[in-house]
PDB file of N, CA and C in Angstrom:
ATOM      1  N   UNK A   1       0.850  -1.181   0.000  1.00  0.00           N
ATOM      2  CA  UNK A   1       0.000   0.000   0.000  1.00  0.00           C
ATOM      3  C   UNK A   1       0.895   1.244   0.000  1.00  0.00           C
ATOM      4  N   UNK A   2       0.469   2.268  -0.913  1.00  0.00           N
ATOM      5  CA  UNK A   2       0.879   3.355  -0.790  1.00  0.00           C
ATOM      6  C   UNK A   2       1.075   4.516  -0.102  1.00  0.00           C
ATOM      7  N   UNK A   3       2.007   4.779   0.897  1.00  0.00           N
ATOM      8  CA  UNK A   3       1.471   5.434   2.004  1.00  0.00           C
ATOM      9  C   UNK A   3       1.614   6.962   1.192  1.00  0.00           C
ATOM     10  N   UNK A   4       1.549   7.906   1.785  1.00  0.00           N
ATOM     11  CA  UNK A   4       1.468   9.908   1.715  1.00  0.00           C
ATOM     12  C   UNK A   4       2.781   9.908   2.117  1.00  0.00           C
ATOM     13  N   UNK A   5       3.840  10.341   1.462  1.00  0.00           N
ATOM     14  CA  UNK A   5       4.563  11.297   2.442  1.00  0.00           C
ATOM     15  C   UNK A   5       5.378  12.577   1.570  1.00  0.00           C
ATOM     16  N   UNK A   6       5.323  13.225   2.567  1.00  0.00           N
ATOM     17  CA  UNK A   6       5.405  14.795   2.173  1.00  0.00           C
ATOM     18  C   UNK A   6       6.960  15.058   1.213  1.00  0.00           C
ATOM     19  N   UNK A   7       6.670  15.656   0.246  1.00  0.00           N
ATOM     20  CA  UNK A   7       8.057  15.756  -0.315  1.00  0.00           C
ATOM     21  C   UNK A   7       8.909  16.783   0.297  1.00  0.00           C
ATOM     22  N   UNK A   8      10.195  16.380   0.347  1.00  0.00           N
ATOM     23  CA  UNK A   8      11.400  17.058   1.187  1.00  0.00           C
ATOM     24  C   UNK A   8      11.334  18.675   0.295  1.00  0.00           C
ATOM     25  N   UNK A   9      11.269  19.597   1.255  1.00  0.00           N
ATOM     26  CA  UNK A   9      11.721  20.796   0.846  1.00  0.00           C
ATOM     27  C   UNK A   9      12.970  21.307   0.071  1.00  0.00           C
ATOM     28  N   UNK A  10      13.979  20.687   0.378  1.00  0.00           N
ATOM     29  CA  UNK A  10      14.863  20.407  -0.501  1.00  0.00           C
ATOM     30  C   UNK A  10      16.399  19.115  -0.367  1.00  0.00           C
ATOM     31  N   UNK A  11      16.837  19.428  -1.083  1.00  0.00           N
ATOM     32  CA  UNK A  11      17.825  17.967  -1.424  1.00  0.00           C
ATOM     33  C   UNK A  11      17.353  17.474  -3.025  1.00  0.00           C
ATOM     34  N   UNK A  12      17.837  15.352  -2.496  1.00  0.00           N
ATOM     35  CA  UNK A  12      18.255  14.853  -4.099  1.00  0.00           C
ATOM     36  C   UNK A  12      17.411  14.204  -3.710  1.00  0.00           C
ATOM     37  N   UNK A  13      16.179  13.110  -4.781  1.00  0.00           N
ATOM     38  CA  UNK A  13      15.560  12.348  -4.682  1.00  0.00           C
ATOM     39  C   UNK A  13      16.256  11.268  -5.601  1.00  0.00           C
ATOM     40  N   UNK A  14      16.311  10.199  -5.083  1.00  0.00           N
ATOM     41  CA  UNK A  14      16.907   9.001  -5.962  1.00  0.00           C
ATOM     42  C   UNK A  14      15.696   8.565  -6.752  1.00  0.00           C
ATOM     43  N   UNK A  15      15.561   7.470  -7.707  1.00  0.00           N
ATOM     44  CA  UNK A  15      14.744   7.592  -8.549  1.00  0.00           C
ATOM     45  C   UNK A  15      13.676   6.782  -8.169  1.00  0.00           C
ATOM     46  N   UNK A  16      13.443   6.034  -7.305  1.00  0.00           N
ATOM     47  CA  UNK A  16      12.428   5.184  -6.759  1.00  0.00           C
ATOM     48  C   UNK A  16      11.545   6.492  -6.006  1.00  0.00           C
ATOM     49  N   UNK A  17      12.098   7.452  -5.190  1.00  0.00           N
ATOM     50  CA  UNK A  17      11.611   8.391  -4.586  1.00  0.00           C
ATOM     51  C   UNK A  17      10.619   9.568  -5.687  1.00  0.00           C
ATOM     52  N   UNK A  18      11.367   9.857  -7.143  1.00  0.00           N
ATOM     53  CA  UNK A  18      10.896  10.940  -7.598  1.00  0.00           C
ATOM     54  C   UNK A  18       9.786  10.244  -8.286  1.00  0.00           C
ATOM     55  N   UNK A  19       9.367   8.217  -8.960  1.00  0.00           N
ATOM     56  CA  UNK A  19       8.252   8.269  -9.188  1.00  0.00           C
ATOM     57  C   UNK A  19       7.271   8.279  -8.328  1.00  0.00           C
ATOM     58  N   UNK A  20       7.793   8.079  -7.001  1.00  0.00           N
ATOM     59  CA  UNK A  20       6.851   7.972  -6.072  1.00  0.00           C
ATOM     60  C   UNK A  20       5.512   8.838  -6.529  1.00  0.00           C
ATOM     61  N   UNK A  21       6.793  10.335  -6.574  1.00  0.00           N
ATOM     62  CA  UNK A  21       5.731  11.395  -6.717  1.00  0.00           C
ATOM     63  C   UNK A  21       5.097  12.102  -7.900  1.00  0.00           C
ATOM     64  N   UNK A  22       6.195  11.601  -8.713  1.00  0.00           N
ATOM     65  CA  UNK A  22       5.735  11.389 -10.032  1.00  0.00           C
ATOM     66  C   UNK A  22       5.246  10.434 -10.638  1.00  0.00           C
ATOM     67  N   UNK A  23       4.337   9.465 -11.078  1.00  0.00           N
ATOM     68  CA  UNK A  23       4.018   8.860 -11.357  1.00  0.00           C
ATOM     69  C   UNK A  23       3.906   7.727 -12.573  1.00  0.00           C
ATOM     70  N   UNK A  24       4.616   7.749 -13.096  1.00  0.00           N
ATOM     71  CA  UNK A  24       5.000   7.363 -14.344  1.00  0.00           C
ATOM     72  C   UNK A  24       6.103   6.197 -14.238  1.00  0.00           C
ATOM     73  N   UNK A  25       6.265   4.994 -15.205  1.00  0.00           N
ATOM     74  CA  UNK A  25       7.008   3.779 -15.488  1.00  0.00           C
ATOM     75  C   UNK A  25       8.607   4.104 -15.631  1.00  0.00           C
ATOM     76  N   UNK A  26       9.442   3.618 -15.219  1.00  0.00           N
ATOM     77  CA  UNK A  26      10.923   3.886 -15.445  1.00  0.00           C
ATOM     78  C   UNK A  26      11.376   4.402 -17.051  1.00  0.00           C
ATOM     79  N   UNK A  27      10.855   3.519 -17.802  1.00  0.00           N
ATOM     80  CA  UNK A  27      11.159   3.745 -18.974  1.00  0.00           C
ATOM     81  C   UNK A  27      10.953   4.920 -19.716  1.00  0.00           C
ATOM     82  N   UNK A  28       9.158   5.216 -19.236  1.00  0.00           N
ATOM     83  CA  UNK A  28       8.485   6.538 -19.476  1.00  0.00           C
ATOM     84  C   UNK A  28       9.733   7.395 -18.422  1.00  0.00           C
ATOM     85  N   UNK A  29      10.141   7.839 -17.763  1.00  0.00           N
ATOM     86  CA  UNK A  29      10.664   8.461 -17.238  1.00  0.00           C
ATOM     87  C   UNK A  29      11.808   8.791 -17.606  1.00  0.00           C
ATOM     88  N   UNK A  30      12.581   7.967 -18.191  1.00  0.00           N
ATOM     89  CA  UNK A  30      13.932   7.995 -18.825  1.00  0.00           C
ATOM     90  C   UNK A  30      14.018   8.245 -20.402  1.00  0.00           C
ATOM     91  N   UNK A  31      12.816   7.823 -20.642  1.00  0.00           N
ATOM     92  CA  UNK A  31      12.362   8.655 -22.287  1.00  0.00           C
ATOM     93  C   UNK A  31      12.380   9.863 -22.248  1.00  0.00           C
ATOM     94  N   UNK A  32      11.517  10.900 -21.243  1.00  0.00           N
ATOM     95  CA  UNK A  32      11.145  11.439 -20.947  1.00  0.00           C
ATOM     96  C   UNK A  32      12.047  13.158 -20.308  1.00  0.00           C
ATOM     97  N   UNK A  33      13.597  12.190 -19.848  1.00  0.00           N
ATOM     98  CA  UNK A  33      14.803  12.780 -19.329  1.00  0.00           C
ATOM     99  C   UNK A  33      15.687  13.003 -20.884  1.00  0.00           C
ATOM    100  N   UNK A  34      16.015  11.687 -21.316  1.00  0.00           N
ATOM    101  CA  UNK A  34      16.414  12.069 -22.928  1.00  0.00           C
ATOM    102  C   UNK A  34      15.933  13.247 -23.620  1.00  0.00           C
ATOM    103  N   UNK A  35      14.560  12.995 -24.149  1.00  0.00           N
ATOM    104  CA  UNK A  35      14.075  14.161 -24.553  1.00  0.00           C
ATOM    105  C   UNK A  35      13.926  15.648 -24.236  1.00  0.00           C
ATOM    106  N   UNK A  36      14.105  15.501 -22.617  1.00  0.00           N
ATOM    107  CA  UNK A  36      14.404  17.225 -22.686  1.00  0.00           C
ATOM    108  C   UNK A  36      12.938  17.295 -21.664  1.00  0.00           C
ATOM    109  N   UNK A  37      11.814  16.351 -21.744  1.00  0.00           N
ATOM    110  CA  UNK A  37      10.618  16.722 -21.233  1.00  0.00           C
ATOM    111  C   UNK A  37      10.624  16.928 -19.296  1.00  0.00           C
ATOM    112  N   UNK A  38      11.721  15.673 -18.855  1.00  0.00           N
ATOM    113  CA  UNK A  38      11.752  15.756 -17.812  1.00  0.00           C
ATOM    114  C   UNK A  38      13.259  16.389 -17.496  1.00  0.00           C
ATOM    115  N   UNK A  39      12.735  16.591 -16.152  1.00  0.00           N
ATOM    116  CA  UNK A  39      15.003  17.566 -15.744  1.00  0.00           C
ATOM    117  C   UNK A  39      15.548  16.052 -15.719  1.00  0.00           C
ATOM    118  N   UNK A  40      16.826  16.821 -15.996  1.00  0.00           N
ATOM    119  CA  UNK A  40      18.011  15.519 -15.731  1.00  0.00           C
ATOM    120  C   UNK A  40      18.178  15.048 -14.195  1.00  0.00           C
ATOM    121  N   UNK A  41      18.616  14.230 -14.013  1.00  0.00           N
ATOM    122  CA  UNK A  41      19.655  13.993 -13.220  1.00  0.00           C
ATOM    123  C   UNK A  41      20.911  14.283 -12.997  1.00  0.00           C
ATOM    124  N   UNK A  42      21.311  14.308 -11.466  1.00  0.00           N
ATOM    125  CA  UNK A  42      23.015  14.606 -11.286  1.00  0.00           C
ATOM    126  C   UNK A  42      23.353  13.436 -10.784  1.00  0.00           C
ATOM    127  N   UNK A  43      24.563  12.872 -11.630  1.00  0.00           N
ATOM    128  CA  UNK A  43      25.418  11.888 -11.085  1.00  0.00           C
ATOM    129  C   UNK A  43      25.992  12.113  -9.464  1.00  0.00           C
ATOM    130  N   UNK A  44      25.827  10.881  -8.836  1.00  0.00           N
ATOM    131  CA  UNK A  44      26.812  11.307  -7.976  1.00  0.00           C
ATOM    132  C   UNK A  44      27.431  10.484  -7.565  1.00  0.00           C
ATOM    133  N   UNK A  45      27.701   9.572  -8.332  1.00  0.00           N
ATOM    134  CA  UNK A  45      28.446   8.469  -8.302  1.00  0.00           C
ATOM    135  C   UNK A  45      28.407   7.681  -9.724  1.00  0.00           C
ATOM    136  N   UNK A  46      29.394   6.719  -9.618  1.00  0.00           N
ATOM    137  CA  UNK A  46      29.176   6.204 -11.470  1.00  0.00           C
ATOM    138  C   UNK A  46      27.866   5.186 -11.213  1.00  0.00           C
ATOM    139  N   UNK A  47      26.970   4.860 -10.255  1.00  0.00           N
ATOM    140  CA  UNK A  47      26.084   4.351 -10.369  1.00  0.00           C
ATOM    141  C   UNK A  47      25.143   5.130 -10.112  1.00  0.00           C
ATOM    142  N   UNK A  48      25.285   6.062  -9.422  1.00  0.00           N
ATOM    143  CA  UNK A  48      23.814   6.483  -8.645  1.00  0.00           C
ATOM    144  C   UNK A  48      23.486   7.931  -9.409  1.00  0.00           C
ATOM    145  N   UNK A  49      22.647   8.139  -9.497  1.00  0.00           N
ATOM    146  CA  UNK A  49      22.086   9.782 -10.118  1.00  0.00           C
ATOM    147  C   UNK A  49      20.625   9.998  -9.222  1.00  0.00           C
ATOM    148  N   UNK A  50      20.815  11.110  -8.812  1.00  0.00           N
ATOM    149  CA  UNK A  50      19.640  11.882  -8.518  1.00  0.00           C
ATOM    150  C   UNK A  50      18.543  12.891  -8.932  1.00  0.00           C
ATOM    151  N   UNK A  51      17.780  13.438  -8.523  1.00  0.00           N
ATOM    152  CA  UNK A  51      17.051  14.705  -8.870  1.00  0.00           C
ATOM    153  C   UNK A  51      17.426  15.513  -7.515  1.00  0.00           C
ATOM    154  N   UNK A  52      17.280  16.867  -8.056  1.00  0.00           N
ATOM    155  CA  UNK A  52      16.713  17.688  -7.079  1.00  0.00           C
ATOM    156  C   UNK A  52      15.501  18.297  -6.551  1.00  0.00           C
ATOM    157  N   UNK A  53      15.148  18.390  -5.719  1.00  0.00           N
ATOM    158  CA  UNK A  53      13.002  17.947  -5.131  1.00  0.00           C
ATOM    159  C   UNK A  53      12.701  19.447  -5.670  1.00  0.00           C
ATOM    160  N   UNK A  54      14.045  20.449  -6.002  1.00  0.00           N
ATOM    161  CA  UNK A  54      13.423  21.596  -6.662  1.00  0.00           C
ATOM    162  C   UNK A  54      12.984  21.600  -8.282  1.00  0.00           C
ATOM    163  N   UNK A  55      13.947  21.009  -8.547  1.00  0.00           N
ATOM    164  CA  UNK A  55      13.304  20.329 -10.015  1.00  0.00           C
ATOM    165  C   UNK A  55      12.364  19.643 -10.364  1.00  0.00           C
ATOM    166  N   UNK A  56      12.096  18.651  -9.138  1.00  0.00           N
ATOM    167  CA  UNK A  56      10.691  17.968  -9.070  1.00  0.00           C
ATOM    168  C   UNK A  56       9.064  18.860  -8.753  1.00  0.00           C
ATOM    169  N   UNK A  57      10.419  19.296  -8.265  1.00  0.00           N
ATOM    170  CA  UNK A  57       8.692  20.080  -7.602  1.00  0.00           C
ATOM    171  C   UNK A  57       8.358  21.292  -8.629  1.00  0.00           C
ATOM    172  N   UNK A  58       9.122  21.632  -9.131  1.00  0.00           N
ATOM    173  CA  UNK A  58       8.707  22.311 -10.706  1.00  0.00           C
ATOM    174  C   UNK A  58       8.027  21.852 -11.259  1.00  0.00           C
ATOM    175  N   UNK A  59       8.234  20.418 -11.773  1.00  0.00           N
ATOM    176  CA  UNK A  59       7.797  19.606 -12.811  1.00  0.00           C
ATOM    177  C   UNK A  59       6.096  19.289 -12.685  1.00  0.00           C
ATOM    178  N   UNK A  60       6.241  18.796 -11.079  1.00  0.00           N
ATOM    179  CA  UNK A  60       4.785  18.449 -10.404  1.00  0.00           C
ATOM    180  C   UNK A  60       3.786  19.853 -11.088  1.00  0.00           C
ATOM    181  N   UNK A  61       4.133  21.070 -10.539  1.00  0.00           N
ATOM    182  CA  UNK A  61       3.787  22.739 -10.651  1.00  0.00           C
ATOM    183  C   UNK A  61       3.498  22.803 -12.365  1.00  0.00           C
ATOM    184  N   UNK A  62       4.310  22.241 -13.092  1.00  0.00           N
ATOM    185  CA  UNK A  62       4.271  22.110 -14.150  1.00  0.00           C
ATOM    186  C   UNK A  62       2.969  21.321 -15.070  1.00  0.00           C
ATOM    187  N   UNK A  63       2.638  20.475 -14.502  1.00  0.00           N
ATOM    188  CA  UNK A  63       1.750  19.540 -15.166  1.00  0.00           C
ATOM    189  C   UNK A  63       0.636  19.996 -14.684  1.00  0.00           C
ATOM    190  N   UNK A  64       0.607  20.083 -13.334  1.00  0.00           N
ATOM    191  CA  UNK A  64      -0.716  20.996 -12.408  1.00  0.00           C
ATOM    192  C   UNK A  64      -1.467  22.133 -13.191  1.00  0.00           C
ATOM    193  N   UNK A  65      -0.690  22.663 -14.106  1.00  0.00           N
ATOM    194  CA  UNK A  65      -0.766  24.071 -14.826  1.00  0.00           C
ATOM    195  C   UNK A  65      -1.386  23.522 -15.972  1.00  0.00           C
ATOM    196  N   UNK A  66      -0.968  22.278 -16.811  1.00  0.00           N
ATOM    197  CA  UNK A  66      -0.831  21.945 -18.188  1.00  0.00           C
ATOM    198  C   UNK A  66      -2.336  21.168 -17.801  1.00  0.00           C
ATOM    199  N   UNK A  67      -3.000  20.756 -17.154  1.00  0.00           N
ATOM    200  CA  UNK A  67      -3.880  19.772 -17.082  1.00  0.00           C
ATOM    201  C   UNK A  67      -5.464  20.744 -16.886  1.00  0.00           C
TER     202      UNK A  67
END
């Protein structure tokens, strides 16, 4: 079950965290980063990449607007 929880004011969301709140399939998401539609990620390691919850939280602000 899906619980609520509040998105961090700021920091990195790893990517399990940003569909949380975004909602969308890995693939859709990484299509989505290619193209320019979603923000990138920052490496921060040669495995790991993040978002920033300010970029997310744009994006969220973003669609909110478009819908």
């Amino acid at each position: 079950m899906n619980q609520i929880r509040p998105l961090p004011t700021t920091g990195y969301l790893r990517l399990p965290d940003v569909l949380h709140y975004f909602p969308v399939s890995k693939s859709t998401w990484w299509a989505g980063v290619k193209s320019g539609k979603y923000p990138a990620g920052r490496k921060l390691s040669e495995r790991c990449t993040a978002w920033r919850v300010e970029d997310i939280r744009a994006l969220i602000a973003q669609q909110e607007v478009a819908a």
